[in-house]
N, C-alpha and C. Protein backbone atom coordinates (compact mmCIF):
# COMPACT_ATOMS: atom_id res chain seq x y z
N UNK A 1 157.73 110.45 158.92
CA UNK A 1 158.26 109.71 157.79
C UNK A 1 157.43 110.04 156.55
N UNK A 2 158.01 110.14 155.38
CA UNK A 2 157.56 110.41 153.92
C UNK A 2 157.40 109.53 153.14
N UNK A 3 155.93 109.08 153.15
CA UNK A 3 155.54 107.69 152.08
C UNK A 3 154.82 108.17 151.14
N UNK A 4 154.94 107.28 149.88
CA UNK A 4 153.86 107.23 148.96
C UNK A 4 152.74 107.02 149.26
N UNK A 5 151.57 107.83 148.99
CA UNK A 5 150.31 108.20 149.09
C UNK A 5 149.44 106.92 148.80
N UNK A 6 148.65 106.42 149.28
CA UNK A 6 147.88 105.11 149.33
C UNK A 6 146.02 105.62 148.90
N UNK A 7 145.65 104.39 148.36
CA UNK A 7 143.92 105.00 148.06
C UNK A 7 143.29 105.14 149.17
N UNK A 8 143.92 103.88 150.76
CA UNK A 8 143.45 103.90 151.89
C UNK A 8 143.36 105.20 152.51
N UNK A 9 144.82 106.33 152.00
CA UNK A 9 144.69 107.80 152.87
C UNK A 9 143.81 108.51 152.90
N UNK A 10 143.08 108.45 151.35
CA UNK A 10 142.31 109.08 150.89
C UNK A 10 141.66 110.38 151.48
N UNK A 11 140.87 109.54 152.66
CA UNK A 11 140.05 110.26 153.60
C UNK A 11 140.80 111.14 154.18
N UNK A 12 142.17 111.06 154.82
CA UNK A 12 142.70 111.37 155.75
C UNK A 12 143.11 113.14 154.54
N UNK A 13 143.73 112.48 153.67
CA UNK A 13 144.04 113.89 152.63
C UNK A 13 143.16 114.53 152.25
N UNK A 14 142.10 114.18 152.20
CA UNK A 14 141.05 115.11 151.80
C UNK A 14 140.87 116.09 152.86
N UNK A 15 141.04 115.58 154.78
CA UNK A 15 140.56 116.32 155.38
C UNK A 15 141.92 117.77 155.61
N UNK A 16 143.15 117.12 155.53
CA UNK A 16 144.26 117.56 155.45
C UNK A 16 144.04 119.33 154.20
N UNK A 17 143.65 118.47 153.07
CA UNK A 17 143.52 119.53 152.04
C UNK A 17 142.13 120.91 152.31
N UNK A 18 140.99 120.20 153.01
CA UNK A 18 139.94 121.14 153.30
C UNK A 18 140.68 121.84 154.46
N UNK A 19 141.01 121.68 155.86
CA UNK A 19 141.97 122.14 156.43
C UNK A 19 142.57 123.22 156.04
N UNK A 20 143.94 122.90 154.90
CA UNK A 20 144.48 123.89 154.22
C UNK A 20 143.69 125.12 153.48
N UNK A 21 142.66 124.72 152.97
CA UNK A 21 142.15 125.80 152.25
C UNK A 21 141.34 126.37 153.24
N UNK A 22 141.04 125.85 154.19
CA UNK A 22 140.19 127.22 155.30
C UNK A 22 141.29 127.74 155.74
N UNK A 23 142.33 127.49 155.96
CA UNK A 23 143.42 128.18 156.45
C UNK A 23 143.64 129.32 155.43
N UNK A 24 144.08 129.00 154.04
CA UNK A 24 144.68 129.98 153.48
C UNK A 24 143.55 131.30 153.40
N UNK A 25 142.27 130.72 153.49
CA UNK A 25 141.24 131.59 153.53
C UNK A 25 141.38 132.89 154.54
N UNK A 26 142.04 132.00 155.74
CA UNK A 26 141.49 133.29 157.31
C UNK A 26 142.89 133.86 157.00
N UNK A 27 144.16 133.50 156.08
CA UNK A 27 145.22 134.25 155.86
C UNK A 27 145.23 134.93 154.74
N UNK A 28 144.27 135.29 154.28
CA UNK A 28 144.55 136.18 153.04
C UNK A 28 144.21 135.60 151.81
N UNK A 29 144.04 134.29 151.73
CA UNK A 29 144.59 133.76 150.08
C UNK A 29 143.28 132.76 149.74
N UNK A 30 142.41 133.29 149.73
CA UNK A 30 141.14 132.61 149.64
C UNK A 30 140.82 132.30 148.23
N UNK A 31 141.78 132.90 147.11
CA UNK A 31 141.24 132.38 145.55
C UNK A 31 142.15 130.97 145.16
N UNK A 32 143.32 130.60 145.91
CA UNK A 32 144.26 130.09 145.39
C UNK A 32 143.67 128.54 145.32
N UNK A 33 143.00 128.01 145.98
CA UNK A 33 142.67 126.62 146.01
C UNK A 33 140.88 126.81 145.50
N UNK A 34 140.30 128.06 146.25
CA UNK A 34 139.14 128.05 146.37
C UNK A 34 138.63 127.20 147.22
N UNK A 35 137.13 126.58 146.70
CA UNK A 35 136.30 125.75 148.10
C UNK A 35 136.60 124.25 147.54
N UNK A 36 137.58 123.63 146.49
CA UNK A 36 137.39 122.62 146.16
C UNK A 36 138.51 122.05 145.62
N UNK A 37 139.40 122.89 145.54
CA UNK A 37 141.30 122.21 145.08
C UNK A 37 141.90 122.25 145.77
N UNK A 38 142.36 120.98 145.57
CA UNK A 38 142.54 119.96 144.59
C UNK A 38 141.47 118.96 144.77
N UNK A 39 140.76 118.44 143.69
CA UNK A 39 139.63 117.91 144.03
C UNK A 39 140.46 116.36 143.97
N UNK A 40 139.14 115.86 144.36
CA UNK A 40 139.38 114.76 144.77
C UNK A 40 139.68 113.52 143.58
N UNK A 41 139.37 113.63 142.10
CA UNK A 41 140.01 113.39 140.97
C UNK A 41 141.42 114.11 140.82
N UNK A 42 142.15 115.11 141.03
CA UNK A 42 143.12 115.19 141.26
C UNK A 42 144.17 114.88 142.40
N UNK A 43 143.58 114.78 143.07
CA UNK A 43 144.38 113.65 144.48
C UNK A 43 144.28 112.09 143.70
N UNK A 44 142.92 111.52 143.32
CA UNK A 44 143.36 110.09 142.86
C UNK A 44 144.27 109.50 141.81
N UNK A 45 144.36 110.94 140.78
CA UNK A 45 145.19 110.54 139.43
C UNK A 45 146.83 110.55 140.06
N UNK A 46 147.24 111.94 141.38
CA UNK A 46 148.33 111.69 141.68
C UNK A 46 149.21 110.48 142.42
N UNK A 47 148.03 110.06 142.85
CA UNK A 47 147.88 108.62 143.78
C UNK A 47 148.36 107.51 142.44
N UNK A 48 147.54 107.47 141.75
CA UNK A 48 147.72 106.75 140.89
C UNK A 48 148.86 106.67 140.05
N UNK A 49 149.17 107.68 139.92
CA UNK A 49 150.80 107.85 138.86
C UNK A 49 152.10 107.57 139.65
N UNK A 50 151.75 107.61 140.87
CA UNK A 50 152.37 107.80 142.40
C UNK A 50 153.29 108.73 142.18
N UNK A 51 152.93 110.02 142.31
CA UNK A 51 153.40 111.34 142.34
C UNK A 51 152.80 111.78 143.82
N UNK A 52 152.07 111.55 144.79
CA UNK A 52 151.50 112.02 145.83
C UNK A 52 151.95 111.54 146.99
N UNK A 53 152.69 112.04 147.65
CA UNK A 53 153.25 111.75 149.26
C UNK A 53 152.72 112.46 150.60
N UNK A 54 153.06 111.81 151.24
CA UNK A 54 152.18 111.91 152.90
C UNK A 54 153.54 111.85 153.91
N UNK A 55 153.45 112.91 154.83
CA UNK A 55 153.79 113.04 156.03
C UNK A 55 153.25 112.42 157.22
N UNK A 56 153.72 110.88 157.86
CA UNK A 56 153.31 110.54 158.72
C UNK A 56 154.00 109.63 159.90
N UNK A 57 152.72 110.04 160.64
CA UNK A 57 153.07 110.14 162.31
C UNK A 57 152.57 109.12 163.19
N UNK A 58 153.00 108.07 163.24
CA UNK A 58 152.32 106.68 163.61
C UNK A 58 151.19 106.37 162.63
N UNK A 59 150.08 106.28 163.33
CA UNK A 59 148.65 106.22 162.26
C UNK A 59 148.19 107.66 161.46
N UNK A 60 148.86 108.69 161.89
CA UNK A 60 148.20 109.70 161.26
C UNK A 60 148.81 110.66 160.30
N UNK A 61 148.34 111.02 159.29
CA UNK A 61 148.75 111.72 158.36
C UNK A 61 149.13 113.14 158.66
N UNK A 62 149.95 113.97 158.47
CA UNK A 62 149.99 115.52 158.79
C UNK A 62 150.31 116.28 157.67
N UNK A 63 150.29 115.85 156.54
CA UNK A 63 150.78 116.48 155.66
C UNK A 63 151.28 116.00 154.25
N UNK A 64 150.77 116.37 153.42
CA UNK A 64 150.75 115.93 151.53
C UNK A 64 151.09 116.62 151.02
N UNK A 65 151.46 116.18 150.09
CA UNK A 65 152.36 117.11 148.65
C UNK A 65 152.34 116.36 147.29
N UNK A 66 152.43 116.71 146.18
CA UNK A 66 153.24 116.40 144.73
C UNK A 66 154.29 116.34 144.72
N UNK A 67 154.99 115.43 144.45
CA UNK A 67 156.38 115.96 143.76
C UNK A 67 156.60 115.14 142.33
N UNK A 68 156.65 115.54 141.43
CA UNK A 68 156.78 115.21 140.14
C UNK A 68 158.17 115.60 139.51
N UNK A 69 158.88 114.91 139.04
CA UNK A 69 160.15 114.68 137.97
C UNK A 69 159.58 114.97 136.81
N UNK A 70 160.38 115.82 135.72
CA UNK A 70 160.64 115.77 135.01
C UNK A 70 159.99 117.15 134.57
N UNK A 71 159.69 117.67 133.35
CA UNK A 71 159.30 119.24 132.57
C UNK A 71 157.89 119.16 133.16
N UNK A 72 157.39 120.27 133.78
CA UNK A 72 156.22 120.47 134.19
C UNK A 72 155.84 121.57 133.23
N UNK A 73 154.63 121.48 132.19
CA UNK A 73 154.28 122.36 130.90
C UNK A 73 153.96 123.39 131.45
N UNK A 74 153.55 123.98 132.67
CA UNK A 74 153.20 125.47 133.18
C UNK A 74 154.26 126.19 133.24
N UNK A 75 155.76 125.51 133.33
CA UNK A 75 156.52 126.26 133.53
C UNK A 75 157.80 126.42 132.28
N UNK A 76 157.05 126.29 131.12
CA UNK A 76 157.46 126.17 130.25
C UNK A 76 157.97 127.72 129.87
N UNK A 77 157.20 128.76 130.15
CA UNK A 77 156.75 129.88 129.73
C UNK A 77 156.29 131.29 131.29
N UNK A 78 157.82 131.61 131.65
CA UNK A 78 158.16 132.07 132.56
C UNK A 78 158.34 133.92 132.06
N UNK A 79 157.43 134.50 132.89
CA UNK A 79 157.45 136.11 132.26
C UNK A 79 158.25 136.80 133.52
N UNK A 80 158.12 137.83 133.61
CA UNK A 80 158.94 138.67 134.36
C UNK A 80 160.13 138.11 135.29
N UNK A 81 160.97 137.43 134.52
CA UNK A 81 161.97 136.92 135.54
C UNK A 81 162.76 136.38 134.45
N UNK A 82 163.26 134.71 134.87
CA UNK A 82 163.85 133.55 134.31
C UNK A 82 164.17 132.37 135.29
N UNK A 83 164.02 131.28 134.96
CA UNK A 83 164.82 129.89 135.70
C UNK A 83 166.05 130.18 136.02
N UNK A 84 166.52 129.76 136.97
CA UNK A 84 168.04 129.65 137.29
C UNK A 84 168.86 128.90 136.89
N UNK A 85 168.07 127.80 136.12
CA UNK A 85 169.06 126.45 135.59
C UNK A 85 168.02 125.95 134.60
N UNK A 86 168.49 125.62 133.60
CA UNK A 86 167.73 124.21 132.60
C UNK A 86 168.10 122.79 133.26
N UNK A 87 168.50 122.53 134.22
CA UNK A 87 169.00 121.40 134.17
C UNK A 87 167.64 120.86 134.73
N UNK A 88 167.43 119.24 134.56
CA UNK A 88 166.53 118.37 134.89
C UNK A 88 166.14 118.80 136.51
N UNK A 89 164.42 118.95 136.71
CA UNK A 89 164.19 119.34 137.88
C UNK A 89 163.08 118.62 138.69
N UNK A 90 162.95 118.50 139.91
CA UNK A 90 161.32 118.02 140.28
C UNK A 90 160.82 119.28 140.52
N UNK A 91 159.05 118.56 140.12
CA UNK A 91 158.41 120.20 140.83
C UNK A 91 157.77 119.74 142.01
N UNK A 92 157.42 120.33 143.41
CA UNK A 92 156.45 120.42 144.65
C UNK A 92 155.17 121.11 144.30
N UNK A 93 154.12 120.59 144.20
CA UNK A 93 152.66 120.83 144.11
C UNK A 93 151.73 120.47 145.11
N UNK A 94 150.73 121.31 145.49
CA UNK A 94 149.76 121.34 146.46
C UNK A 94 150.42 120.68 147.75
N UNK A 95 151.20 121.48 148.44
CA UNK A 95 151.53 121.54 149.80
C UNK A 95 150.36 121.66 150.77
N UNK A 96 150.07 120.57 151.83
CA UNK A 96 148.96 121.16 152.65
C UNK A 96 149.14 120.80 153.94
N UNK A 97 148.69 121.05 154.85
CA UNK A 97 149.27 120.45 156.26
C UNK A 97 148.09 120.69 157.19
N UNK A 98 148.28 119.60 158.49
CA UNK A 98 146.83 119.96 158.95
C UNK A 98 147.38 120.76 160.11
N UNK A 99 148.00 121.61 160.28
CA UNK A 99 149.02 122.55 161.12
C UNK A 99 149.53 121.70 162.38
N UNK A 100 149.12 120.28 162.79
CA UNK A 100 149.95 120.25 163.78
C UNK A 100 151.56 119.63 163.81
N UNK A 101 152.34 119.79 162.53
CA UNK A 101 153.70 119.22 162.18
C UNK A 101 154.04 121.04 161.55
N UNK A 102 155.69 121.44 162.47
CA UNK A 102 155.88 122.48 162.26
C UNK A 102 157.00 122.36 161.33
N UNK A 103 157.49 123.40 160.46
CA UNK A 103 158.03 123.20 159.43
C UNK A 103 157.84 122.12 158.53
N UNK A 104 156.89 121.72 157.95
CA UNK A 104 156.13 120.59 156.81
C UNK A 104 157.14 121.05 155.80
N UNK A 105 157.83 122.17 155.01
CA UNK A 105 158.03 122.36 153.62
C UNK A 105 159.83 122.04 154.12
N UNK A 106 159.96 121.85 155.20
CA UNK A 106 161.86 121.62 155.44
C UNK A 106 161.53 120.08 155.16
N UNK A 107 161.03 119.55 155.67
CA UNK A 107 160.96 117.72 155.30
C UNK A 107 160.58 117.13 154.09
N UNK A 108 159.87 118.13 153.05
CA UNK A 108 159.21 118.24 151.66
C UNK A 108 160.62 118.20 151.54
N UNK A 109 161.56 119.50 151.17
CA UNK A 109 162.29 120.16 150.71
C UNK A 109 163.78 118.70 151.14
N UNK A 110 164.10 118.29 152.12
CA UNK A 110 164.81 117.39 152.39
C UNK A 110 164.77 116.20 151.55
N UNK A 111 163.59 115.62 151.13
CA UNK A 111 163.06 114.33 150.95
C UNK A 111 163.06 114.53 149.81
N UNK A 112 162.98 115.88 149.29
CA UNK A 112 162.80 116.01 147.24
C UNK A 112 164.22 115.84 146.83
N UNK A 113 165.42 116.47 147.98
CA UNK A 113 166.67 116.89 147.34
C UNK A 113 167.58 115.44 147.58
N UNK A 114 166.64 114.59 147.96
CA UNK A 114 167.33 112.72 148.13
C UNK A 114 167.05 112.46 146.18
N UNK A 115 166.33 112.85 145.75
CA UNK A 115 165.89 112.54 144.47
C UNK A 115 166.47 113.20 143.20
N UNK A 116 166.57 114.65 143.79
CA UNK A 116 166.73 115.83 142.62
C UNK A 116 167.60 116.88 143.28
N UNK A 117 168.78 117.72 142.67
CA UNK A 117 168.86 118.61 143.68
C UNK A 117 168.28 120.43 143.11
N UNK A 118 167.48 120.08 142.30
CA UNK A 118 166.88 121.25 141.44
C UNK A 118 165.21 121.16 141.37
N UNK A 119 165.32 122.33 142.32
CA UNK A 119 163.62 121.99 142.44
C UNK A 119 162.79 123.09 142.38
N UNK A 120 161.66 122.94 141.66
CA UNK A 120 161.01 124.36 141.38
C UNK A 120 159.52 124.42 142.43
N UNK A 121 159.11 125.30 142.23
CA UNK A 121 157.64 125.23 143.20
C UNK A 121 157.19 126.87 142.73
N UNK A 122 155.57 126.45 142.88
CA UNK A 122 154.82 127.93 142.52
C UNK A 122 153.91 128.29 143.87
N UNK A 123 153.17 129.22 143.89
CA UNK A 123 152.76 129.28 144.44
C UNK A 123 151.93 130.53 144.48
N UNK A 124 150.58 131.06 145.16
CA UNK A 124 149.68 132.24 144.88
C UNK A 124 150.27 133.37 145.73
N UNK A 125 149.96 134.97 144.40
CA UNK A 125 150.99 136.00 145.13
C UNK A 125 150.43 136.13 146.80
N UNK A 126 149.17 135.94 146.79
CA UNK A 126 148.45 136.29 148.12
C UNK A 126 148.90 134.93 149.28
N UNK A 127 149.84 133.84 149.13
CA UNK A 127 150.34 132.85 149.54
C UNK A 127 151.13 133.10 150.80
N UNK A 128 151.00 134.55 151.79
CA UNK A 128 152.20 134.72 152.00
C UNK A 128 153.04 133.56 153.00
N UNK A 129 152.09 132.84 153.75
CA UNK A 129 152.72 131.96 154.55
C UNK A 129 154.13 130.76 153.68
N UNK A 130 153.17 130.20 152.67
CA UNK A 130 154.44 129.82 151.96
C UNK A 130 155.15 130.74 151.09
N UNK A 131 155.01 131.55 150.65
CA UNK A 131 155.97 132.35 150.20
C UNK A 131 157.63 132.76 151.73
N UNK A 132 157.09 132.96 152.72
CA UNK A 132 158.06 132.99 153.49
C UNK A 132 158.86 131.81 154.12
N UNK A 133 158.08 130.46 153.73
CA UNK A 133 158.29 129.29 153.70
C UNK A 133 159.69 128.89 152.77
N UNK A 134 158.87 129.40 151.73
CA UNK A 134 160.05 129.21 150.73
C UNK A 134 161.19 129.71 150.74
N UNK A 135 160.97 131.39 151.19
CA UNK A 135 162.62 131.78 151.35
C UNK A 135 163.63 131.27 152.20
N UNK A 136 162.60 130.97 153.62
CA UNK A 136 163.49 130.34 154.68
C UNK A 136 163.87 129.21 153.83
N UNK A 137 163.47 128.31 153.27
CA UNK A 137 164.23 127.12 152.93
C UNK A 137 164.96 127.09 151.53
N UNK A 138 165.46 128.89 150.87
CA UNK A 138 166.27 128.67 150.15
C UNK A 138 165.79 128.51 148.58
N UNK A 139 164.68 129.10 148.11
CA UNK A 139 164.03 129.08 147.29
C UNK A 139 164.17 130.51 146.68
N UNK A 140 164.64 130.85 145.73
CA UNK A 140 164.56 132.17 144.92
C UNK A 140 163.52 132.66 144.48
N UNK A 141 163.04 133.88 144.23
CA UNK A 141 162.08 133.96 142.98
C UNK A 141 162.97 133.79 141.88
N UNK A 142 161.66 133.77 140.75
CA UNK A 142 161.85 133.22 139.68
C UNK A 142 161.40 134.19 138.05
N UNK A 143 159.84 134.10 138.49
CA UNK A 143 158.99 135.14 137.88
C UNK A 143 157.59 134.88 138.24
N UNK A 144 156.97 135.04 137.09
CA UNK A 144 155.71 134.62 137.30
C UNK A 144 155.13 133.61 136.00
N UNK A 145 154.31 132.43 136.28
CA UNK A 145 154.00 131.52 135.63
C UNK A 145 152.35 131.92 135.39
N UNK A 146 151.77 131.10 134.11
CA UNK A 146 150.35 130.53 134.30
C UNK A 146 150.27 129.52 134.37
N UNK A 147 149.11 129.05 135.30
CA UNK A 147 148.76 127.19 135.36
C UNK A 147 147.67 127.30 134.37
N UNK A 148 147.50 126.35 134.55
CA UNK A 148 146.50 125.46 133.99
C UNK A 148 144.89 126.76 133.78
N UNK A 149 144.47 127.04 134.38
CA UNK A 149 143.52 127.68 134.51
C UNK A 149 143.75 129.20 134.34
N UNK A 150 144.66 129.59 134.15
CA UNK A 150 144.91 131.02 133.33
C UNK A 150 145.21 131.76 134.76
N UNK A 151 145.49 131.21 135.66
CA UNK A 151 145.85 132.12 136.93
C UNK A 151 147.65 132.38 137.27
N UNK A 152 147.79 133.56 137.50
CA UNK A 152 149.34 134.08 137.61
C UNK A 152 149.52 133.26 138.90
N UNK A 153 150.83 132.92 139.16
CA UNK A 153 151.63 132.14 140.30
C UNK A 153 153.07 132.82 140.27
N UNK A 154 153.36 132.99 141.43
CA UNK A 154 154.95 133.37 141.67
C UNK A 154 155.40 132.19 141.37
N UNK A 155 156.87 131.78 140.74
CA UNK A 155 157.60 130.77 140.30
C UNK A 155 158.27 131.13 140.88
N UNK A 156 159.07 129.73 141.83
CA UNK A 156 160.39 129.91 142.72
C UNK A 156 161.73 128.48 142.40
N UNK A 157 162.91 128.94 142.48
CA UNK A 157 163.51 127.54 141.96
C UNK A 157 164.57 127.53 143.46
N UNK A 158 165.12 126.18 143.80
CA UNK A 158 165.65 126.11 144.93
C UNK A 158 167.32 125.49 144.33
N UNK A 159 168.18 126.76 144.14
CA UNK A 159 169.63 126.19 143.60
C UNK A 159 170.04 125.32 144.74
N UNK A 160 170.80 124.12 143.52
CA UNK A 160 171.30 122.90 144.43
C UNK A 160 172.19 123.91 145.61
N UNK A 161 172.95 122.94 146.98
CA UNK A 161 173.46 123.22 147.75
C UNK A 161 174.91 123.90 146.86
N UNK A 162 175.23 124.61 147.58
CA UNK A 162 176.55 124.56 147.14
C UNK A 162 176.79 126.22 146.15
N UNK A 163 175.77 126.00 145.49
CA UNK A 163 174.84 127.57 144.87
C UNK A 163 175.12 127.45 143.23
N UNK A 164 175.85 126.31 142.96
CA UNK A 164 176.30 125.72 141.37
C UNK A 164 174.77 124.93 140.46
N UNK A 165 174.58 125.92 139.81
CA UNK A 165 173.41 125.31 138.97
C UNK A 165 173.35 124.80 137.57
């Protein structure tokens, strides 16, 4: 089940998120989070805005995400490509999972399109696990974005069902 993120999880996401980043490490993608993102001021502000959701399994957590409504400013300014739609979108940010829930980004991807049916997501070129994540669940490329910190990201948008954007 997919709840809003609590201050009580805290612990549980933090271990979820260190998890993820040793993972992406032994797969290739060791710059994308580094040893410390999303820090733990950025987990509390998403908590706080309640933009931050949890995948869970009786008492235990398996899995967190962002999902935010409305213009996300990184993706304001899209190079080698284009968006597929202007229309109003959510974005998915910092996907992490503690690997024992299989397919985590089909239940993301389900639970965003109850809300929105236009949804964007980025992600690092060296990403490949979610990058193949994404295609299986219907995600285009896009182009390439900068965040926040001057680093390139593949941009992907997920046309509503139906393929009408």
């Amino acid at each position: 089940m997919i709840t809003l993120a609590t201050a009580a999880d805290l612990p549980q996401i933090l271990a979820i998120y260190a998890h993820a980043r040793a993972f992406m490490a032994q797969h290739g993608n060791p710059n994308q989070w580094g040893a410390s993102r999303p820090t733990e001021a950025d987990i509390t502000a998403h908590i706080a805005a309640r933009e931050l959701y949890v995948l869970r399994e009786a008492d235990a957590i398996h899995g967190v995400f962002a999902f935010i409504l409305g213009e996300d400013p990184t993706y304001r300014v899209i190079e080698q490509g284009a968006w597929l739609s202007d229309a109003p979108y959510g974005t998915i940010h910092a996907v992490a999972s503690d690997g024992q829930i299989h397919g985590l980004l089909n239940h993301i991807v389900a639970y965003c399109e109850q809300t929105t049916k236009h949804l964007r997501i980025d992600t690092h070129r060296d990403n490949m696990p979610m990058r193949r994540c994404l295609e299986r669940n219907g995600f285009s490329y896009c182009g390439i974005i900068h965040i926040a910190d001057g680093s390139r990201c593949i941009a992907f948008q997920k046309p509503p069902r139906g393929g009408c954007v």
